[in-house]
PDB file of N, CA and C in Angstrom:
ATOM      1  N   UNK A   1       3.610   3.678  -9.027  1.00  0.00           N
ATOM      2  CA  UNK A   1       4.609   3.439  -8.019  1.00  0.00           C
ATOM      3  C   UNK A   1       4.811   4.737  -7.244  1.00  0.00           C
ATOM      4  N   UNK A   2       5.136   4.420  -5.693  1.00  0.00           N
ATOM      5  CA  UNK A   2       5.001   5.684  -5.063  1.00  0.00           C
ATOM      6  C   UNK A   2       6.199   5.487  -3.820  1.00  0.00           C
ATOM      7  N   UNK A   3       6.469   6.201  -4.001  1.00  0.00           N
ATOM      8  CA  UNK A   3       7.502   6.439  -2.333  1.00  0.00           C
ATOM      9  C   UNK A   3       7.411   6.488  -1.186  1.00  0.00           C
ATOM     10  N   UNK A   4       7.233   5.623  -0.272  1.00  0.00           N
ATOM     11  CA  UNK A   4       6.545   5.768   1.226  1.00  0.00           C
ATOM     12  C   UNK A   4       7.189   5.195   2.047  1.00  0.00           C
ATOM     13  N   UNK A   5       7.330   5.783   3.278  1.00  0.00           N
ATOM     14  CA  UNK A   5       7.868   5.196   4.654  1.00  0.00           C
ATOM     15  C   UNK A   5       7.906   3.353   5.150  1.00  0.00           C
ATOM     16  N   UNK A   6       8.712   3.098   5.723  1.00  0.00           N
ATOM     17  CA  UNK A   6       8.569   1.968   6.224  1.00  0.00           C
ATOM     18  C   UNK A   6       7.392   1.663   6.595  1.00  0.00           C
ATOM     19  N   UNK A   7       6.767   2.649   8.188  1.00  0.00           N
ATOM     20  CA  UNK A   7       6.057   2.447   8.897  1.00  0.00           C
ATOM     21  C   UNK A   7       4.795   2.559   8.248  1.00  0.00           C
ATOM     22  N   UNK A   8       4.651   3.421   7.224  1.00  0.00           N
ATOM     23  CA  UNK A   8       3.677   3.038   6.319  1.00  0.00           C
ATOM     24  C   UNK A   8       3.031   2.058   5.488  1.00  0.00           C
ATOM     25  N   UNK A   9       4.267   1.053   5.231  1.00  0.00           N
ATOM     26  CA  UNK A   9       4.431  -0.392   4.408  1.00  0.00           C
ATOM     27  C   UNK A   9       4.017  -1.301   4.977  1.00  0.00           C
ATOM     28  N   UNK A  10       4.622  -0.924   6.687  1.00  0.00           N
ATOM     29  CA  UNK A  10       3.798  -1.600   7.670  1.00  0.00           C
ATOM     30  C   UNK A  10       2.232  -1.759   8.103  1.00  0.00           C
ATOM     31  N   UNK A  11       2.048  -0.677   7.778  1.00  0.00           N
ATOM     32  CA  UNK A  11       0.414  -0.173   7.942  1.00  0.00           C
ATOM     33  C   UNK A  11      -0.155  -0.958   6.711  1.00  0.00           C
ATOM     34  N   UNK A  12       0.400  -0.874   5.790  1.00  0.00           N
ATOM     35  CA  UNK A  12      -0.656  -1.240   4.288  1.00  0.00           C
ATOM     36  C   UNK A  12      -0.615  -2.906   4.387  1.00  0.00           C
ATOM     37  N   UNK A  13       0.542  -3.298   5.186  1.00  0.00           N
ATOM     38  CA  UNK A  13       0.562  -5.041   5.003  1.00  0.00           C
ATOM     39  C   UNK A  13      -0.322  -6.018   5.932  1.00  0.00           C
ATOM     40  N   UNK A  14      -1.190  -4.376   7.542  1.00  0.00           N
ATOM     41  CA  UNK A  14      -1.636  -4.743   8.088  1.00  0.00           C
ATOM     42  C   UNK A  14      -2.967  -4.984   7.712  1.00  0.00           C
ATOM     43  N   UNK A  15      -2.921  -4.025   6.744  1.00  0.00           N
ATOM     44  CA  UNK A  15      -4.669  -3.608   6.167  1.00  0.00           C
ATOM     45  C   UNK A  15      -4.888  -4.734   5.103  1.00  0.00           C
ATOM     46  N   UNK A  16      -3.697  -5.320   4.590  1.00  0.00           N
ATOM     47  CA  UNK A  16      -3.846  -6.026   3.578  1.00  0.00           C
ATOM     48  C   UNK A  16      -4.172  -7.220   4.044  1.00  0.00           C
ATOM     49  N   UNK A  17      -3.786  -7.976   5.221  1.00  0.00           N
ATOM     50  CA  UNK A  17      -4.258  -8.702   5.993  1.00  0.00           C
ATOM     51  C   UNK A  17      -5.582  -9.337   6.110  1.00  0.00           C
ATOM     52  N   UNK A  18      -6.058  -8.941   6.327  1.00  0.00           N
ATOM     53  CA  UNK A  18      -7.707  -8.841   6.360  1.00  0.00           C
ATOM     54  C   UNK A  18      -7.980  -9.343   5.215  1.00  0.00           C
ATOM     55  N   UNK A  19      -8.607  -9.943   4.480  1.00  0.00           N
ATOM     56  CA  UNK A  19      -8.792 -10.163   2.850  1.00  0.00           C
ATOM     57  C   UNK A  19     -10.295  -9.512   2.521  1.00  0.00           C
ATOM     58  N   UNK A  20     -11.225  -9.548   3.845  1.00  0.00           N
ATOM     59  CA  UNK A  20     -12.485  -8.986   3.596  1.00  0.00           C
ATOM     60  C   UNK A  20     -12.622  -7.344   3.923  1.00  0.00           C
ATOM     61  N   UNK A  21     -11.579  -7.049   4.049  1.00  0.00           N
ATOM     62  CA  UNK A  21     -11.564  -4.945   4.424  1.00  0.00           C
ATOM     63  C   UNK A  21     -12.176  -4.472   3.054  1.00  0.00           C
ATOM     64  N   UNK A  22     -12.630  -3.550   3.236  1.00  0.00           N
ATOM     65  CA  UNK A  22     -12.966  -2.443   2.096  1.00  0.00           C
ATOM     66  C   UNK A  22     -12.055  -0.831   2.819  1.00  0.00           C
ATOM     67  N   UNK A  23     -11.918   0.009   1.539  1.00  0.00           N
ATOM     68  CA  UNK A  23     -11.695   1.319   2.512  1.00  0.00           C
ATOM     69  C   UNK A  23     -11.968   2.044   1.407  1.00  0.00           C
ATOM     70  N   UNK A  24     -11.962   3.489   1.667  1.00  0.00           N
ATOM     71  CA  UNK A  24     -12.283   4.151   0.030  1.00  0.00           C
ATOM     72  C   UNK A  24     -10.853   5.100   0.213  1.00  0.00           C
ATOM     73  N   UNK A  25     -11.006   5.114  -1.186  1.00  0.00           N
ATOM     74  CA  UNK A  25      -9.257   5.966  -1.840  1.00  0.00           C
ATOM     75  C   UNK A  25     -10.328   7.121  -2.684  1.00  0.00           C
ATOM     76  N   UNK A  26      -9.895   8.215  -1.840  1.00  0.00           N
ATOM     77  CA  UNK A  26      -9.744   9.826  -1.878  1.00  0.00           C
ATOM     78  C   UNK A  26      -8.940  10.204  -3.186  1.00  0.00           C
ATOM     79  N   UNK A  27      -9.400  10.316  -4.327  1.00  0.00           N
ATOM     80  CA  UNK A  27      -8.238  11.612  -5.026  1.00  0.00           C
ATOM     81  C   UNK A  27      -8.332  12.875  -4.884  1.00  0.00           C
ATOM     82  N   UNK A  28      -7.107  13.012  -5.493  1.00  0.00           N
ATOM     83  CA  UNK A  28      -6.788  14.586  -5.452  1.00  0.00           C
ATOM     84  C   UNK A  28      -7.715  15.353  -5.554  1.00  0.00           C
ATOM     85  N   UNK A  29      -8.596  15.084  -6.977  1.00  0.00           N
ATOM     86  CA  UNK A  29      -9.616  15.972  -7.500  1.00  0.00           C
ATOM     87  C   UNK A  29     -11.040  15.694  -6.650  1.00  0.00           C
ATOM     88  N   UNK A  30     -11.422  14.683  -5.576  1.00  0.00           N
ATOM     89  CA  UNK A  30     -12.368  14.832  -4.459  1.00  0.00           C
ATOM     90  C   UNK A  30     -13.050  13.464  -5.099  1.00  0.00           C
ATOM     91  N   UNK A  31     -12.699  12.922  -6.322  1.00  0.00           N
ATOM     92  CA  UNK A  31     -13.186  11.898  -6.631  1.00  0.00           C
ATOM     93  C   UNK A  31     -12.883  10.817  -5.463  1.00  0.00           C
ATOM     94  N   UNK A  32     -14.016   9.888  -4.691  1.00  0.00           N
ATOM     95  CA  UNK A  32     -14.089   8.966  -3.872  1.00  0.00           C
ATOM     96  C   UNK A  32     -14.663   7.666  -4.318  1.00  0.00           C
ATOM     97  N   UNK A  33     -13.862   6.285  -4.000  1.00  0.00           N
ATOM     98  CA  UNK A  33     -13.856   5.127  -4.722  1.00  0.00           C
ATOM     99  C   UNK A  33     -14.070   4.114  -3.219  1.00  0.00           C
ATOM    100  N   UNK A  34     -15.024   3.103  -2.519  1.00  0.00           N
ATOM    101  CA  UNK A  34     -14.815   1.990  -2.395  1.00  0.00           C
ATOM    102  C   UNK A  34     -13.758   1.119  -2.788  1.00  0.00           C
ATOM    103  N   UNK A  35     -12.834   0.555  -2.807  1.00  0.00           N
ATOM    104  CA  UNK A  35     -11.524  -0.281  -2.816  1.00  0.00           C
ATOM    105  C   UNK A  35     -11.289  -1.794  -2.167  1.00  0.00           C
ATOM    106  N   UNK A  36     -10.912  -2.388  -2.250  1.00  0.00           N
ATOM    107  CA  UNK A  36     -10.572  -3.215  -1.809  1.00  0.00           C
ATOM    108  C   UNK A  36      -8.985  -4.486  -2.453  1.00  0.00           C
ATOM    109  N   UNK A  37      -7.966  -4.526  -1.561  1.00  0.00           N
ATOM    110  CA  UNK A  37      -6.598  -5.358  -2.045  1.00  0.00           C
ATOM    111  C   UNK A  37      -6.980  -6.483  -2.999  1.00  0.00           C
ATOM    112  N   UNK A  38      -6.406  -6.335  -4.260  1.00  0.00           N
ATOM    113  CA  UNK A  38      -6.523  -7.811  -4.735  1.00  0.00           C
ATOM    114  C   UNK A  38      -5.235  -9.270  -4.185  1.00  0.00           C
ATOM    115  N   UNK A  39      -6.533  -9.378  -3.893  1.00  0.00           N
ATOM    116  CA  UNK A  39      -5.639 -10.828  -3.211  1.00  0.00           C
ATOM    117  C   UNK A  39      -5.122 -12.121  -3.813  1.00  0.00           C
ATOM    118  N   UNK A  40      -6.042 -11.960  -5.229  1.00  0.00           N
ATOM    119  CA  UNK A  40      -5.742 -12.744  -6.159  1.00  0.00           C
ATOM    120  C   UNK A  40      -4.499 -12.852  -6.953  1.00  0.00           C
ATOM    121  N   UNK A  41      -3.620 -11.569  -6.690  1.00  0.00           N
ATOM    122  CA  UNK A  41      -2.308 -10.778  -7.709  1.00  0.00           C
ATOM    123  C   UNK A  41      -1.857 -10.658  -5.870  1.00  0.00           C
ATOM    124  N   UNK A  42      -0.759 -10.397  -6.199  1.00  0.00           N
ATOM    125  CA  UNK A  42       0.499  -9.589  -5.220  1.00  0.00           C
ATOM    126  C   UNK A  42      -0.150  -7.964  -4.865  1.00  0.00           C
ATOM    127  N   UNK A  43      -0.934  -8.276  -3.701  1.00  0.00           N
ATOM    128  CA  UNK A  43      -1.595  -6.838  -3.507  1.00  0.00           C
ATOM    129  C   UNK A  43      -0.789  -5.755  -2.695  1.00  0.00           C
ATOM    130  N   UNK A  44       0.677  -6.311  -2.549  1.00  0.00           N
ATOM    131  CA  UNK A  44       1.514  -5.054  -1.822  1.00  0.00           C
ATOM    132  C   UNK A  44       2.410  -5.475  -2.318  1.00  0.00           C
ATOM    133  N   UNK A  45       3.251  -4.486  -3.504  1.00  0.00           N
ATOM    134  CA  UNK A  45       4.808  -5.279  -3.620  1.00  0.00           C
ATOM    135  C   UNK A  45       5.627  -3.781  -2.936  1.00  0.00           C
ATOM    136  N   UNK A  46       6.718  -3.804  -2.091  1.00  0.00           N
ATOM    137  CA  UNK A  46       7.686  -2.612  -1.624  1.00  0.00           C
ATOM    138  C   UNK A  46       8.947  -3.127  -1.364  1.00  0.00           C
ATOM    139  N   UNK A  47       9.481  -2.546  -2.446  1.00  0.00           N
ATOM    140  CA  UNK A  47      11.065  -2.527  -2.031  1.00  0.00           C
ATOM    141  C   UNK A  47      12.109  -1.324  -1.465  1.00  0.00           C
ATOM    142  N   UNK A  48      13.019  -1.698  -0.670  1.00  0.00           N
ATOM    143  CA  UNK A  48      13.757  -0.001  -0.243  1.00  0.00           C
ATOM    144  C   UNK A  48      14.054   0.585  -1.329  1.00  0.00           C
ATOM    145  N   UNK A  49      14.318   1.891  -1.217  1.00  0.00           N
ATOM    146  CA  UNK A  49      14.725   2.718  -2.496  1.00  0.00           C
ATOM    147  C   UNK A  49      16.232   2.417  -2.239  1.00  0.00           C
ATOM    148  N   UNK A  50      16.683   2.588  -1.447  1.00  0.00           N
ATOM    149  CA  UNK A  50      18.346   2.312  -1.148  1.00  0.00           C
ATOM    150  C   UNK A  50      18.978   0.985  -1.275  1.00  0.00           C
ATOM    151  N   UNK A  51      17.886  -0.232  -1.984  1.00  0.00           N
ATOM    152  CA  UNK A  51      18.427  -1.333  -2.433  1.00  0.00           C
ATOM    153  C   UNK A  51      18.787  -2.318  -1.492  1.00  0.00           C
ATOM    154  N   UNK A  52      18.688  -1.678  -0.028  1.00  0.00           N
ATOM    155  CA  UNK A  52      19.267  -3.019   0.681  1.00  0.00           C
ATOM    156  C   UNK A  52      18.352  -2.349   1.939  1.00  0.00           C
ATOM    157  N   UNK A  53      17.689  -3.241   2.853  1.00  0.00           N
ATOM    158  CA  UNK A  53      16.637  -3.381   3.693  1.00  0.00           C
ATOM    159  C   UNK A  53      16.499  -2.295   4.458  1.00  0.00           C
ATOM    160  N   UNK A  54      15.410  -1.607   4.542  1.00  0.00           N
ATOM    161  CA  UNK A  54      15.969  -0.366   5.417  1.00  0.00           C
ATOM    162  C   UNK A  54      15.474  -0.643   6.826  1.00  0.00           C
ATOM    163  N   UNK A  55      16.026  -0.095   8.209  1.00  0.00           N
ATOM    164  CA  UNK A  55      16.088  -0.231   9.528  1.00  0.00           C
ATOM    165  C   UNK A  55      15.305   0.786   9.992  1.00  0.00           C
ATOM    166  N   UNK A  56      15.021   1.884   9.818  1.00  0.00           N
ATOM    167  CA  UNK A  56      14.076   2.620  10.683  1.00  0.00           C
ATOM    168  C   UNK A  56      12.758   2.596   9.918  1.00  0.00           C
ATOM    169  N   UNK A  57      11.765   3.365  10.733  1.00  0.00           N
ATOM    170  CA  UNK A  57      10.339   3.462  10.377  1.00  0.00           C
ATOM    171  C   UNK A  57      10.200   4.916   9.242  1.00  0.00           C
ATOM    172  N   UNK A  58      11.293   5.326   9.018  1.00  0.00           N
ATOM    173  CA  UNK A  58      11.200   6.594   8.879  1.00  0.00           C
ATOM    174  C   UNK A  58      12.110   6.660   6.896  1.00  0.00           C
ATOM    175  N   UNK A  59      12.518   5.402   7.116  1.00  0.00           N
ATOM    176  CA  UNK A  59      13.232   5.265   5.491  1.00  0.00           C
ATOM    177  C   UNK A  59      12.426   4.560   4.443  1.00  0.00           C
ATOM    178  N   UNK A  60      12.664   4.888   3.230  1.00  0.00           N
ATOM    179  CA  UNK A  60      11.591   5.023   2.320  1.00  0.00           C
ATOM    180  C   UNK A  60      11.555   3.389   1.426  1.00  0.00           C
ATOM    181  N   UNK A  61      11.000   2.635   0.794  1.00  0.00           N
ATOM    182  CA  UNK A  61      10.149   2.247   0.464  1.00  0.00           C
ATOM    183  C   UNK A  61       9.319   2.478  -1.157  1.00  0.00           C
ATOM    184  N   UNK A  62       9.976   1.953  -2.401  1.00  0.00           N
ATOM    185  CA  UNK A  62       9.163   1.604  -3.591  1.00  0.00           C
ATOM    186  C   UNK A  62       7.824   1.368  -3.463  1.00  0.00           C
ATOM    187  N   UNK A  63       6.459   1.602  -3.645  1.00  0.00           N
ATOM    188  CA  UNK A  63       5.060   1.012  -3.268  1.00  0.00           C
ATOM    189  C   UNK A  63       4.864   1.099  -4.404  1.00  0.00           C
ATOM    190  N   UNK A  64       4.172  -0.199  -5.014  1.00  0.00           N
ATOM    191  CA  UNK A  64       2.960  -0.926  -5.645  1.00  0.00           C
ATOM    192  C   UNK A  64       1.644  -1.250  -5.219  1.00  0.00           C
ATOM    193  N   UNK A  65       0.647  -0.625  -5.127  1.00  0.00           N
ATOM    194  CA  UNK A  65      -0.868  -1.431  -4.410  1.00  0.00           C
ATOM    195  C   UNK A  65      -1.479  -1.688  -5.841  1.00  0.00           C
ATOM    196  N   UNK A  66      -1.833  -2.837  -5.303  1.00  0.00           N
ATOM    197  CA  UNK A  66      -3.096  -3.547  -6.280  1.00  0.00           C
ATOM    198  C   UNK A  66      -4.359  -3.958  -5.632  1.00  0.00           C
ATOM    199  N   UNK A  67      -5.313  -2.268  -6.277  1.00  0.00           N
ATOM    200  CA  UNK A  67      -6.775  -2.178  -5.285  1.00  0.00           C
ATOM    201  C   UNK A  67      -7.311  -2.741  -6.614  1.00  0.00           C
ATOM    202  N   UNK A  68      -9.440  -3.007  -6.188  1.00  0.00           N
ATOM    203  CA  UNK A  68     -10.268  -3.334  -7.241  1.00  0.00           C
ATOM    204  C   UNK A  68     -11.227  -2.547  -6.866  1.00  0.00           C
ATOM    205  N   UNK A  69     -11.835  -1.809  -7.187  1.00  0.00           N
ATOM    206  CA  UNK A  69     -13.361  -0.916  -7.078  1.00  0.00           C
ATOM    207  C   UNK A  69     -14.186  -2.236  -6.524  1.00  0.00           C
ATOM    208  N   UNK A  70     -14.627  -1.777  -5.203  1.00  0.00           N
ATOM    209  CA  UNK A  70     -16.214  -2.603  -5.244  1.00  0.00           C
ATOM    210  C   UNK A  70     -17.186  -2.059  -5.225  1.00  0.00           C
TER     211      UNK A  70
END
């Protein structure tokens, strides 16, 4: 679970969209992975951290992603 912007939540629900996208997820340590949303499970769950809906692009956001290696 990770902490992220609205406008970011926005971005991931756009990408999630797509059901056939791939993208690769970068770690820290330079390790690089192919990815793709499971669509089969709840592949974006985000709730506000402040418990009740937040209004700008700029307030934060609980994140869950559920990727699969392809």
């Amino acid at each position: 679970m990770a902490w992220v912007t609205r406008a970011t939540v926005n971005t991931l629900y756009a990408w999630a969209a797509s059901p056939g996208s791939r993208f690769e997820l970068t770690l820290a340590d330079g390790r690089a992975y192919t990815v793709a949303f499971r669509h089969h499970e709840t592949a974006i769950e985000a709730e506000p951290v402040t418990g009740f809906p937040a209004r700008h692009d700029a307030d934060f956001y609980r994140l869950t992603l559920r990727l699969m290696e392809i």
